[in-house]
N, C-alpha and C. Protein backbone atom coordinates (compact mmCIF):
# COMPACT_ATOMS: atom_id res chain seq x y z
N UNK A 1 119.66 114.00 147.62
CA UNK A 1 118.81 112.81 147.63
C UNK A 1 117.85 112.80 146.44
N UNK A 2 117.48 114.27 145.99
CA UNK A 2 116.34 114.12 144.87
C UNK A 2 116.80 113.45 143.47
N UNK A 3 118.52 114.24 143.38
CA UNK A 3 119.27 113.61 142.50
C UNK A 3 119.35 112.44 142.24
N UNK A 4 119.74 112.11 143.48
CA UNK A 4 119.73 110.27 143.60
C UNK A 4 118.78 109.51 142.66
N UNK A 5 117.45 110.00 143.82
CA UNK A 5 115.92 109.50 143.84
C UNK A 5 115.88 109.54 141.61
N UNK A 6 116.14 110.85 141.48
CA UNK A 6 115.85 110.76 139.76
C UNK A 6 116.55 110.12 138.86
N UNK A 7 117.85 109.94 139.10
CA UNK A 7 118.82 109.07 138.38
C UNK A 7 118.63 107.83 138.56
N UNK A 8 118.10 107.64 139.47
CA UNK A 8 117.80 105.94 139.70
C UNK A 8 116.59 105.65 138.70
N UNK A 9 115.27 106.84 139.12
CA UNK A 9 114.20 106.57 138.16
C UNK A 9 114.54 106.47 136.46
N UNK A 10 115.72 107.43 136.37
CA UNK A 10 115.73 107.71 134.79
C UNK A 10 116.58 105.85 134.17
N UNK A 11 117.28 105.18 134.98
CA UNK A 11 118.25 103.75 135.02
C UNK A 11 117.21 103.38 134.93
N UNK A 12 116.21 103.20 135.84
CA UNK A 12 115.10 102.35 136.05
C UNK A 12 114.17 102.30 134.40
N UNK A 13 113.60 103.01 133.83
CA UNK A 13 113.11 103.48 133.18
C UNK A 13 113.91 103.13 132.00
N UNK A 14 115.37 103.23 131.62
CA UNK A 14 116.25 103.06 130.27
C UNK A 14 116.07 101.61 130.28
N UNK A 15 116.33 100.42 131.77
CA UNK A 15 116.41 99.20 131.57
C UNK A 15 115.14 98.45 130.87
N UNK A 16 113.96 99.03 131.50
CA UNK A 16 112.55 98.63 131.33
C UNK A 16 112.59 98.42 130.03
N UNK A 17 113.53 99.89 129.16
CA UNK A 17 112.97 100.08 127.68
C UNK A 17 113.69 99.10 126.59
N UNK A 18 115.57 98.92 127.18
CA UNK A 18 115.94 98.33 126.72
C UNK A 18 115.55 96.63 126.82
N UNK A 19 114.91 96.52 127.96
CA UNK A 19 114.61 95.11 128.09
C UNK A 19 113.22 94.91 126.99
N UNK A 20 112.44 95.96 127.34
CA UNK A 20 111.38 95.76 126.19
C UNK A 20 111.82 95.45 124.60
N UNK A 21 113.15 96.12 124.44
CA UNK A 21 113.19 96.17 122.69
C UNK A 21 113.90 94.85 122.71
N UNK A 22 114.80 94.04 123.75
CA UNK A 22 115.27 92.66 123.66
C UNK A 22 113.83 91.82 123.28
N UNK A 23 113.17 92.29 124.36
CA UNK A 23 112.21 90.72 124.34
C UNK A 23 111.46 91.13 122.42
N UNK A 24 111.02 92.55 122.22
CA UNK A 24 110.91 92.16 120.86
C UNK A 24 111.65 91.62 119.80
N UNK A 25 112.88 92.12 119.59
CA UNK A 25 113.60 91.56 118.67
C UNK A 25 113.78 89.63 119.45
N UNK A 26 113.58 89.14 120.68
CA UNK A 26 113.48 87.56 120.48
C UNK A 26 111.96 87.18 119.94
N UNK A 27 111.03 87.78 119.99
CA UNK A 27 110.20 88.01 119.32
C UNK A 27 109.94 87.73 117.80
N UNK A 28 110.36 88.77 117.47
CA UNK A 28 110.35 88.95 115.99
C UNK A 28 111.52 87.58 115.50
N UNK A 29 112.50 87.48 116.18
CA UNK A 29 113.11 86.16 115.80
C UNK A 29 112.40 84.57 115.57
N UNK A 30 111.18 84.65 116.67
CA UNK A 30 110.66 83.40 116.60
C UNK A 30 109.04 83.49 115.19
N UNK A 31 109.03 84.44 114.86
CA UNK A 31 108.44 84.88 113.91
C UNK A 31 109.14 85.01 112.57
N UNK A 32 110.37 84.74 112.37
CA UNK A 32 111.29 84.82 111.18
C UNK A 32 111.66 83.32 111.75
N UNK A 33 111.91 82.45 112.25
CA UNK A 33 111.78 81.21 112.80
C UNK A 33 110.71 80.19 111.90
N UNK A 34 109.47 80.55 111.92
CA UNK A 34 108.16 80.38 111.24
C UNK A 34 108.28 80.26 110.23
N UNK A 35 107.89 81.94 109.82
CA UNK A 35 108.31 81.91 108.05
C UNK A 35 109.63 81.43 107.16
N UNK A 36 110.07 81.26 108.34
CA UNK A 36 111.52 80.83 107.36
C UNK A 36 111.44 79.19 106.71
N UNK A 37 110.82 78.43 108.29
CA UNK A 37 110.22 77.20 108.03
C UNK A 37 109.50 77.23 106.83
N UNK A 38 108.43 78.23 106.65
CA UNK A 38 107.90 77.59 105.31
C UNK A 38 108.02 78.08 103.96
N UNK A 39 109.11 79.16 103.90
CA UNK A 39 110.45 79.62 102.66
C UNK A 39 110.81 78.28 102.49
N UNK A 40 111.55 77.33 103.32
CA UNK A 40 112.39 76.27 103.28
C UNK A 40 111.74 75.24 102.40
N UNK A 41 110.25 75.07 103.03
CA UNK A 41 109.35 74.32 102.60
C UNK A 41 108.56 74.51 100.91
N UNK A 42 108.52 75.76 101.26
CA UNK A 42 108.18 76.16 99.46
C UNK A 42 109.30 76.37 98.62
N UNK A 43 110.39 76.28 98.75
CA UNK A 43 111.95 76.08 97.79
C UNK A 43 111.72 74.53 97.14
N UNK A 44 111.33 73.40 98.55
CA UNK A 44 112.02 71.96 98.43
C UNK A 44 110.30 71.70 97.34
N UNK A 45 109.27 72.03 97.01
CA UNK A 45 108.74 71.51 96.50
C UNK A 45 108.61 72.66 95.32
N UNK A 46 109.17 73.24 95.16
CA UNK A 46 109.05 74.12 93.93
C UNK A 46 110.13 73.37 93.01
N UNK A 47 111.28 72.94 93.60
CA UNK A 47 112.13 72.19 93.13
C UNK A 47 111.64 71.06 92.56
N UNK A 48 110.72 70.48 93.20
CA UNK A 48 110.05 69.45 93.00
C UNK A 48 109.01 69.27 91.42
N UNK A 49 108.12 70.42 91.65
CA UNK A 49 107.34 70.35 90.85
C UNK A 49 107.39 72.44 90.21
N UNK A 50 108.13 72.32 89.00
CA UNK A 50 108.65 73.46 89.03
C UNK A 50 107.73 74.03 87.65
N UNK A 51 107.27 73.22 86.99
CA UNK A 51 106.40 73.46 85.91
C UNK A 51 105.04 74.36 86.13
N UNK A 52 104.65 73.49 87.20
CA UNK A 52 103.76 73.04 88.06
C UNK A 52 103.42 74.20 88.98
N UNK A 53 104.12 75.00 89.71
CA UNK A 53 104.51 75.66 90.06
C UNK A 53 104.31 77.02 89.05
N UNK A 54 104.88 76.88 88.21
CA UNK A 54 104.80 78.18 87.24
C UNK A 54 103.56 78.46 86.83
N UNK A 55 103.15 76.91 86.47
CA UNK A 55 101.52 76.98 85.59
C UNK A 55 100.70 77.71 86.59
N UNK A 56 100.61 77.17 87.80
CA UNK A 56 99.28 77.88 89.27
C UNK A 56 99.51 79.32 89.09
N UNK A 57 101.29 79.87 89.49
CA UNK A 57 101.46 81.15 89.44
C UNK A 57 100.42 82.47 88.81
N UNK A 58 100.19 81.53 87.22
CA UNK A 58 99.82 82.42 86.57
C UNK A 58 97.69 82.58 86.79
N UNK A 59 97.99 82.24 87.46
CA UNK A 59 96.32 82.28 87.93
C UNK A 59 96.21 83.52 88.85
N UNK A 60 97.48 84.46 89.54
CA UNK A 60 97.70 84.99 90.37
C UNK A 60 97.74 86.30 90.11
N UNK A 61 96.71 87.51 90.25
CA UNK A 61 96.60 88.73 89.83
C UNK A 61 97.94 89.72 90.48
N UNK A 62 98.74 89.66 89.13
CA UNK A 62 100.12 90.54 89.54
C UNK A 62 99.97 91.69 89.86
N UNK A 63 98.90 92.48 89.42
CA UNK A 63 98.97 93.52 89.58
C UNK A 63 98.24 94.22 91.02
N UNK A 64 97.69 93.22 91.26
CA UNK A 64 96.98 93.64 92.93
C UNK A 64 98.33 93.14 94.03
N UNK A 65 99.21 92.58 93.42
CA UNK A 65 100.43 91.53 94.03
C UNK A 65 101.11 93.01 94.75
N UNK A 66 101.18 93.95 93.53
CA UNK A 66 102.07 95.02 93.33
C UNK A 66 101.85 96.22 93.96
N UNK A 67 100.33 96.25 93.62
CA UNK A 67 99.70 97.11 94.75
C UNK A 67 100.22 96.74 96.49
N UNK A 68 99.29 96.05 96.58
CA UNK A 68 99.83 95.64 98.33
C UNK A 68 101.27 95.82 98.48
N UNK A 69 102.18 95.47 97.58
CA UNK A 69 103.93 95.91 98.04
C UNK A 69 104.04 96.49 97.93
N UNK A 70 103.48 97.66 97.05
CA UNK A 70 103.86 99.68 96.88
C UNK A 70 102.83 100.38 98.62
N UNK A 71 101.71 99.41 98.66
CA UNK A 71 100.95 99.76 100.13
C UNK A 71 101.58 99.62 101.20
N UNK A 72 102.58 98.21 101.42
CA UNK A 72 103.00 97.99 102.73
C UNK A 72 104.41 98.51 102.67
N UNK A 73 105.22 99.02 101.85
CA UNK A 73 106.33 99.95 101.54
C UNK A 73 106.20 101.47 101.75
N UNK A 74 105.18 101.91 101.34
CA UNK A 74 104.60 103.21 101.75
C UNK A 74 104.31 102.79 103.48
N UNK A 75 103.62 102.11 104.23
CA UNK A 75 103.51 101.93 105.48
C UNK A 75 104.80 101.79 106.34
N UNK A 76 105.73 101.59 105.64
CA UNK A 76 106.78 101.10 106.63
C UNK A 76 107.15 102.32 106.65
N UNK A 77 107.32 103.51 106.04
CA UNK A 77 107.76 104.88 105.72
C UNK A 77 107.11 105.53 106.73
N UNK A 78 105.78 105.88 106.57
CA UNK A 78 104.85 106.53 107.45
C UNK A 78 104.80 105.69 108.81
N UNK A 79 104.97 104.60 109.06
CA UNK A 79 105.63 104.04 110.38
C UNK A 79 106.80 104.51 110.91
N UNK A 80 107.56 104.55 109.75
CA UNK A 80 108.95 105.48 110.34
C UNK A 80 109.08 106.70 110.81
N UNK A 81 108.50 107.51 110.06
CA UNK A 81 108.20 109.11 110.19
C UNK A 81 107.19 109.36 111.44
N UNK A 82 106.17 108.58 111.86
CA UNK A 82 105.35 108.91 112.71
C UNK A 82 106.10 108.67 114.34
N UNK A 83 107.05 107.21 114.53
CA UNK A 83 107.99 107.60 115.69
C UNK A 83 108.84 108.33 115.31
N UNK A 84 109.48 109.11 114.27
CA UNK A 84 110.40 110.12 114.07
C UNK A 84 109.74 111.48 114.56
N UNK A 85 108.81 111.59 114.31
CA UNK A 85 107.61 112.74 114.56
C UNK A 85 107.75 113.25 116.43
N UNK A 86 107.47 112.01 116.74
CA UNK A 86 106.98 111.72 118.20
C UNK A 86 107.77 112.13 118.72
N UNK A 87 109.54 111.74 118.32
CA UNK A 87 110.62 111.67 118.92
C UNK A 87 110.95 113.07 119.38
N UNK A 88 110.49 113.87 118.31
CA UNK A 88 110.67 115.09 118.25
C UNK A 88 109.84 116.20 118.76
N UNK A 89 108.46 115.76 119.13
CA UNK A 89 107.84 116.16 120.37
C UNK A 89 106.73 116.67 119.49
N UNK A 90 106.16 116.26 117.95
CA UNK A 90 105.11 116.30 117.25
C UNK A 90 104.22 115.87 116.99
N UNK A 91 103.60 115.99 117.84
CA UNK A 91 102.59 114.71 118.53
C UNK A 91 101.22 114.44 117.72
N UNK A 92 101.19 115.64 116.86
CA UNK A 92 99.75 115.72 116.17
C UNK A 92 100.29 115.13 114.34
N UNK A 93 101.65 116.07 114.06
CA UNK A 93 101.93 114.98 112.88
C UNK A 93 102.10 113.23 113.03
N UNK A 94 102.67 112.89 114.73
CA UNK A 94 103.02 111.30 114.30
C UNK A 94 101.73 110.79 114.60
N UNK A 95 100.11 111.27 114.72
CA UNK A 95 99.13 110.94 114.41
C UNK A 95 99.01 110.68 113.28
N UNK A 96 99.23 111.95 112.42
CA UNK A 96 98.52 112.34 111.19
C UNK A 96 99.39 110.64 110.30
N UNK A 97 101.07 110.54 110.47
CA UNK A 97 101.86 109.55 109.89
C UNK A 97 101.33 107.91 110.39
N UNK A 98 100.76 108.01 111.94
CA UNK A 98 100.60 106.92 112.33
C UNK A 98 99.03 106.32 111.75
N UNK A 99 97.97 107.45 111.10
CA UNK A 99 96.81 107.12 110.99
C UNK A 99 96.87 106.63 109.81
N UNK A 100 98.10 107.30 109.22
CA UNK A 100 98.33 106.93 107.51
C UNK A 100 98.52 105.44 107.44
N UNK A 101 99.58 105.00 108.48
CA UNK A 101 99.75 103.28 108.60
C UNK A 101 98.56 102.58 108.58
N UNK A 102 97.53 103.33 109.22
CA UNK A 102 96.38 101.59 109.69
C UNK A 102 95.92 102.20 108.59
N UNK A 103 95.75 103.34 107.77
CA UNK A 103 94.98 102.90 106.63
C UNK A 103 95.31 102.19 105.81
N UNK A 104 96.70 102.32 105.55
CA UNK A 104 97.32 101.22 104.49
C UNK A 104 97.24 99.72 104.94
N UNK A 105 96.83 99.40 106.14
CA UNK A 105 97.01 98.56 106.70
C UNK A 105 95.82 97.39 106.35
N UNK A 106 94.29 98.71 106.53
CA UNK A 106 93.41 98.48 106.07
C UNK A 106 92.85 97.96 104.73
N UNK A 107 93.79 98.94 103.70
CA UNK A 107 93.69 99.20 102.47
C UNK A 107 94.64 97.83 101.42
N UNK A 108 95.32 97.19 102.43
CA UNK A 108 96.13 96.09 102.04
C UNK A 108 95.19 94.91 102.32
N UNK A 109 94.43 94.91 103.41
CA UNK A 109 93.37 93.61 103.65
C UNK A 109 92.38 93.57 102.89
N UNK A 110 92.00 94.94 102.23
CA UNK A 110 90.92 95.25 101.68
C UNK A 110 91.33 94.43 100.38
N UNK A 111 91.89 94.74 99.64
CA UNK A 111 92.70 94.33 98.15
C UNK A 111 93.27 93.07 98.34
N UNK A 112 93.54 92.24 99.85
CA UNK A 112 93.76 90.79 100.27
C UNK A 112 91.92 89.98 99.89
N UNK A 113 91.16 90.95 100.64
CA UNK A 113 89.79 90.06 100.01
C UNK A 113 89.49 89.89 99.16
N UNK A 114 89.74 90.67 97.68
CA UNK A 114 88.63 90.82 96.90
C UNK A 114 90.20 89.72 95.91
N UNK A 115 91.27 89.83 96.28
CA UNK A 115 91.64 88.88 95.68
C UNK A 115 91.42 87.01 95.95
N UNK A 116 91.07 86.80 97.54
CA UNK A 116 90.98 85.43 97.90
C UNK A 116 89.50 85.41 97.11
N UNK A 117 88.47 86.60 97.15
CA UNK A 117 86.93 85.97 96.60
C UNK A 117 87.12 85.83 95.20
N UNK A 118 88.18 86.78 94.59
CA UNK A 118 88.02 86.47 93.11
C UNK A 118 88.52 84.82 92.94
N UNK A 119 89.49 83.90 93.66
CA UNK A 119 89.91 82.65 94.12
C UNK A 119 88.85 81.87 94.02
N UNK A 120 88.35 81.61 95.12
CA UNK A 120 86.92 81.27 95.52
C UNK A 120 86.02 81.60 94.40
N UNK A 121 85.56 82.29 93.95
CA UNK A 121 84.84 82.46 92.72
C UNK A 121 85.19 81.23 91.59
N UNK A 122 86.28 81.59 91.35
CA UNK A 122 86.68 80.65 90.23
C UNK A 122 87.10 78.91 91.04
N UNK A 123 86.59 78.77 92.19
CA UNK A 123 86.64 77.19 92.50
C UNK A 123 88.07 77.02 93.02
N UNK A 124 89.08 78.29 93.42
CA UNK A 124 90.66 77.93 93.75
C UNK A 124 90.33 77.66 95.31
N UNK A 125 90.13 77.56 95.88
CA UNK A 125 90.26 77.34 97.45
C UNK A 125 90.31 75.98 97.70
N UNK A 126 90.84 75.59 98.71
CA UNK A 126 91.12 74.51 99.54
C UNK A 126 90.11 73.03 99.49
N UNK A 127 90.53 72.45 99.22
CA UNK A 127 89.10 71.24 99.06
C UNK A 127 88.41 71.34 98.31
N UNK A 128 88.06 72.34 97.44
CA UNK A 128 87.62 72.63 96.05
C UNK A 128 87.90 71.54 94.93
N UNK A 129 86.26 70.95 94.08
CA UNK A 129 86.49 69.93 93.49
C UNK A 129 87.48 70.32 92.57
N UNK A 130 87.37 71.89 92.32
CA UNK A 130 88.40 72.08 90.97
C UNK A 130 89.52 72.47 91.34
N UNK A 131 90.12 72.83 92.84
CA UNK A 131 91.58 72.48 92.35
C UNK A 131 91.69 70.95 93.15
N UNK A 132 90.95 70.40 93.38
CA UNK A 132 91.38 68.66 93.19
C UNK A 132 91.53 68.21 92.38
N UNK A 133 90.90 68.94 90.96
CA UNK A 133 91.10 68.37 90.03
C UNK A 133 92.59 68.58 88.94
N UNK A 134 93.01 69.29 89.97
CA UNK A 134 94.31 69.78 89.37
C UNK A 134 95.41 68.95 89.28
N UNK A 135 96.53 69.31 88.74
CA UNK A 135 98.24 68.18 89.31
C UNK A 135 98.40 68.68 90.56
N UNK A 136 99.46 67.65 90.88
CA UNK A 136 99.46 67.59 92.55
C UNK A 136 100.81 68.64 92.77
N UNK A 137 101.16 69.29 91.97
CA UNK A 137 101.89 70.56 92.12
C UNK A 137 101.28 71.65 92.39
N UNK A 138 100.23 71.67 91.21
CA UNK A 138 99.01 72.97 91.26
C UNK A 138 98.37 72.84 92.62
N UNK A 139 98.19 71.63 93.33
CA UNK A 139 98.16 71.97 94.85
C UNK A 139 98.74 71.88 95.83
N UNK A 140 99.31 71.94 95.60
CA UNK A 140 100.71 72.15 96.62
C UNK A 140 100.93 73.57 96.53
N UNK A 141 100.91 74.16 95.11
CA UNK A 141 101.43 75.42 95.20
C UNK A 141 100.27 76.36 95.81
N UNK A 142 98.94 76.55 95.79
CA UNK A 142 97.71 76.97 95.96
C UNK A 142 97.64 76.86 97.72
N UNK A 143 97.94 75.14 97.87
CA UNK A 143 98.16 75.06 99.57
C UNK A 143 99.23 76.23 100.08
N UNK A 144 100.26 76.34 99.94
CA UNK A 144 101.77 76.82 100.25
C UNK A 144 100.63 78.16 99.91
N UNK A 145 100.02 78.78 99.11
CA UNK A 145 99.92 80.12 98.71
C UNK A 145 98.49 80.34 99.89
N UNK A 146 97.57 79.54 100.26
CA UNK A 146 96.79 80.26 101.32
C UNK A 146 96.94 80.26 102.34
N UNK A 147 98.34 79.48 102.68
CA UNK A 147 98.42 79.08 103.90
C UNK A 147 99.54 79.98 104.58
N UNK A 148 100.37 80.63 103.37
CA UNK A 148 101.63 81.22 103.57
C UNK A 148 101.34 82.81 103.55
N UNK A 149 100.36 83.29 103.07
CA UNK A 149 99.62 84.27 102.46
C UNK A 149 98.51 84.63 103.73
N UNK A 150 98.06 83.55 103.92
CA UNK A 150 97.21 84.01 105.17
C UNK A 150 97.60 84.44 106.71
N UNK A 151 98.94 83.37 106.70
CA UNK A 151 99.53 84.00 107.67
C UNK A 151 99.63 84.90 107.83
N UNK A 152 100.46 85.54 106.85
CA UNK A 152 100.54 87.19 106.67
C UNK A 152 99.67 87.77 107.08
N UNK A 153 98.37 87.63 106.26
CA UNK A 153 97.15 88.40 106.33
C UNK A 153 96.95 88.57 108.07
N UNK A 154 97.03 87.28 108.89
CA UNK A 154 96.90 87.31 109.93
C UNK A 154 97.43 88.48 110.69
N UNK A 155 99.06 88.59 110.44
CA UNK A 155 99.60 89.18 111.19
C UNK A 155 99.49 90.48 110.70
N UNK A 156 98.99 90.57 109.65
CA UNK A 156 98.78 92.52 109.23
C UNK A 156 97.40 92.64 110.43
N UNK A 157 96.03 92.03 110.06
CA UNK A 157 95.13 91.73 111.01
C UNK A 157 95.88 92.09 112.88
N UNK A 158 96.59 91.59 113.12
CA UNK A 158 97.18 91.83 114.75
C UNK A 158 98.09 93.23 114.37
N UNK A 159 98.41 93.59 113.63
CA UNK A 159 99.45 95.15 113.32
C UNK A 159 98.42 96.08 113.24
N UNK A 160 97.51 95.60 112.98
CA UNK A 160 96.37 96.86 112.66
C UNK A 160 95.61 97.14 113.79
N UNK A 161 95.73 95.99 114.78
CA UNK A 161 95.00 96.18 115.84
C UNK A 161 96.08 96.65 116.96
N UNK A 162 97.31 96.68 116.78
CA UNK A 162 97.88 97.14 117.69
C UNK A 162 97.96 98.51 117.58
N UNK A 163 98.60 99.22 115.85
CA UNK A 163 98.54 100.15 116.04
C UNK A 163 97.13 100.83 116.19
N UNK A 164 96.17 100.56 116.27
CA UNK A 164 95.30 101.22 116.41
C UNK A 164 94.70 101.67 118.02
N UNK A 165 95.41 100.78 119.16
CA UNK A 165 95.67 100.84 119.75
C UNK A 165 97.06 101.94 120.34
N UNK A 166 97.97 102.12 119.90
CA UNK A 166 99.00 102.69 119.93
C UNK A 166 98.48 104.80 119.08
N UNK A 167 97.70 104.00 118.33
CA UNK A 167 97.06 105.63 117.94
C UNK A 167 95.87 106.13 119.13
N UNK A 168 95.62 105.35 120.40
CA UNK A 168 94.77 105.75 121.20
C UNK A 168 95.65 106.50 122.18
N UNK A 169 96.53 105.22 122.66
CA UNK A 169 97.38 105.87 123.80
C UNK A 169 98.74 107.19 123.10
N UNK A 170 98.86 107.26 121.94
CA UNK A 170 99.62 108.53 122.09
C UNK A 170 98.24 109.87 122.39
N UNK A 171 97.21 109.47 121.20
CA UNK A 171 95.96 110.93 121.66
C UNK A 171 96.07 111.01 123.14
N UNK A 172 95.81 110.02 124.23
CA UNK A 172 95.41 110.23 125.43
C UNK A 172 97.11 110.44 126.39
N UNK A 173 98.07 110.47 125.56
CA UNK A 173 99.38 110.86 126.13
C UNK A 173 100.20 110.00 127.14
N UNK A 174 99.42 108.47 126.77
CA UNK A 174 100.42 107.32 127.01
C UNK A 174 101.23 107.16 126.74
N UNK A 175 101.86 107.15 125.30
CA UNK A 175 102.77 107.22 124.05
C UNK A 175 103.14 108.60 124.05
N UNK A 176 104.74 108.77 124.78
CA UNK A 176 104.89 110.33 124.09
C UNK A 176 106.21 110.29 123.51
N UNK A 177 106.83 111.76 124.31
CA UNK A 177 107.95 112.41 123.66
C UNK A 177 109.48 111.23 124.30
N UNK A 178 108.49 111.51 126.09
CA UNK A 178 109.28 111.12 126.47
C UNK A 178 109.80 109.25 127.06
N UNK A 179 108.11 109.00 126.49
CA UNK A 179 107.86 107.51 126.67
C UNK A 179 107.32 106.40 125.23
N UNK A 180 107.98 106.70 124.16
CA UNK A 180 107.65 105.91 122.82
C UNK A 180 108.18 104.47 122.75
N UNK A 181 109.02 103.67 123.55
CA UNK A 181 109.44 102.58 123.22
C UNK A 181 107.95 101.84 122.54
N UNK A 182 106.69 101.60 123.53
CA UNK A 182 106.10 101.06 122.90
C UNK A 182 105.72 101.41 121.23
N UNK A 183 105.82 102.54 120.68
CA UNK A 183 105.37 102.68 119.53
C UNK A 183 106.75 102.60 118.50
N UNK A 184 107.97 102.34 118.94
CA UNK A 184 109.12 101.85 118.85
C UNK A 184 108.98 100.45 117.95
N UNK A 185 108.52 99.77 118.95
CA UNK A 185 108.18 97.89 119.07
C UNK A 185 106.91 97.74 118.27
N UNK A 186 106.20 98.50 118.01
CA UNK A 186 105.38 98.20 116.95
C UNK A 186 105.36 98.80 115.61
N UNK A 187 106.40 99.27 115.93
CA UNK A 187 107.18 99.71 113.90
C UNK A 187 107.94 98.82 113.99
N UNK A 188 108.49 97.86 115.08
CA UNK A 188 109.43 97.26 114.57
C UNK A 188 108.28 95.61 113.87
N UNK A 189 107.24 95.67 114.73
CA UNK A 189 106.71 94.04 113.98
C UNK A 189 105.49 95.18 112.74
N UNK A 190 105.27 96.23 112.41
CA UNK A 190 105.34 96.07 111.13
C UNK A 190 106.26 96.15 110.72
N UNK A 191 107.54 96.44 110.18
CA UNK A 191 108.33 96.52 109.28
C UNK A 191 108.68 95.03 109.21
N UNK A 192 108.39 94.15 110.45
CA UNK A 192 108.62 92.43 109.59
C UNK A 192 107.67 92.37 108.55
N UNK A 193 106.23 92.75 109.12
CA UNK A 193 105.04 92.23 108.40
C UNK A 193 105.70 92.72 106.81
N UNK A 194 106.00 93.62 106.89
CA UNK A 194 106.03 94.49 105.20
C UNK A 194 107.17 93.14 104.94
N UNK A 195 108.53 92.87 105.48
CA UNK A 195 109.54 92.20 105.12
C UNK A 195 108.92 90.85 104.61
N UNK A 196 107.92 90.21 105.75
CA UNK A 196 107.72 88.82 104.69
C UNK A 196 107.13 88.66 103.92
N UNK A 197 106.44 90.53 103.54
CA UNK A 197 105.52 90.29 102.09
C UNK A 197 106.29 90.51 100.85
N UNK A 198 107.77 91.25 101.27
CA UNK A 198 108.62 91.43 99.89
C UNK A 198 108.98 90.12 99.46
N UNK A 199 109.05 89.05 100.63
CA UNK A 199 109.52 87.94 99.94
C UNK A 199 108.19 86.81 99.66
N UNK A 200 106.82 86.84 100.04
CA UNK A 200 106.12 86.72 99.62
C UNK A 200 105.82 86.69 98.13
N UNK A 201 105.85 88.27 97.32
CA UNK A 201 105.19 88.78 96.37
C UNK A 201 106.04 87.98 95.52
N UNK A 202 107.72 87.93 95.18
CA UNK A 202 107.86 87.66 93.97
C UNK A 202 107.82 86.20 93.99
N UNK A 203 107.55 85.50 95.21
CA UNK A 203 107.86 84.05 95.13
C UNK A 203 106.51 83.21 94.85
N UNK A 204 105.88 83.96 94.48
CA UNK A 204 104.36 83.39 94.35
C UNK A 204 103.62 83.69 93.16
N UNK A 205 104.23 85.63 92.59
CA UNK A 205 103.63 86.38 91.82
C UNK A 205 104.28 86.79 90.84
N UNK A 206 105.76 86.60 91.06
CA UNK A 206 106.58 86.57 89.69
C UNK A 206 107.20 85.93 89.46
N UNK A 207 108.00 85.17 89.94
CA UNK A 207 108.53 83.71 89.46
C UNK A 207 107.69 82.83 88.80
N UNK A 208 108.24 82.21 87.41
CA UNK A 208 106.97 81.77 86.73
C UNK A 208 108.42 80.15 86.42
């Protein structure tokens, strides 16, 4: 009967996990759903106004562009390694890998501000007399770039708060060897976050 009693728990327990990683990946689908909408949307007016488009680009500090994609590329790594860690019953390295994530996580919002204030400084933001005073490409492209850009920002903002969360419950041994799906499901929505910034960076920051 104990047999029973445990094989049922261990079924019980595989379905929970596999049902958990379904509902993320429909998840993460309706989130590639989104952004895809407004890929679609920034193609049909780049087409549009393509000069226009190039000219704003170059207002756009490439090299902080580059940073944040060598930051959130390095994060997806140390996201990887830290449930690889876990898996393996190393509970103090997939800290050490998982603490590495929210710093980069941090360290990507950090280098997100000082680029929107350097923006703002120079009069680029939203309703700003001076980019009203721009062509109606140069805002379009500026719209499409805080709006498409912030999203992001948003959702690094909710990744940072989850894992930071997820770095509580493995210390207190919520998250373990033998129970990681959740820290599973949250490498899996960062590794989107990192994905819609690869296609982010060059469509904003190097395409001219």
């Amino acid at each position: 009967m104990n047999q029973v009693a445990e094989v049922t728990a261990h079924s019980h327990i595989h379905r929970d996990d596999v049902g958990a990683k379904i509902g993320m990946w429909l998840f993460l689908f309706t989130e590639l759903i989104l952004f895809g909408g407004m890929f679609l949307a920034y193609a049909v007016y780049r087409f549009s106004y393509r000069d226009y488009f190039a000219l704003a680009s170059k207002e756009l500090d490439v090299f902080i562009g580059l940073i944040n994609t060598l930051v959130l590329l390095t994060s997806s790594l140390t996201m990887a390694m830290s449930i690889t860690a876990l898996r393996k019953g190393s509970k103090k390295l997939s800290l050490v890998f998982l603490g590495s994530t929210i710093f980069f996580a941090l360290l990507f919002l950090v280098n997100k501000y000082f680029e929107w204030s350097a923006k703002f400084h120079h009069g680029l933001f939203p309703g700003s007399n001076e980019l009203l005073s721009l062509s109606r490409g140069e805002i379009i492209y500026f719209g499409l770039y805080y709006v498409m850009t912030g999203l992001h920002a948003l959702h690094v903002i909710v990744g940072f708060v989850i894992l930071a969360f997820m770095f509580v419950f493995v210390v207190k041994g919520k998250v373990n060897q033998d129970y990681y799906i959740m820290l599973e499901n949250s490498g899996l929505y960062w590794h989107l976050v990192d994905i819609i910034w690869i296609f982010l960076f060059p469509l904003f920051y190097l395409i001219h």
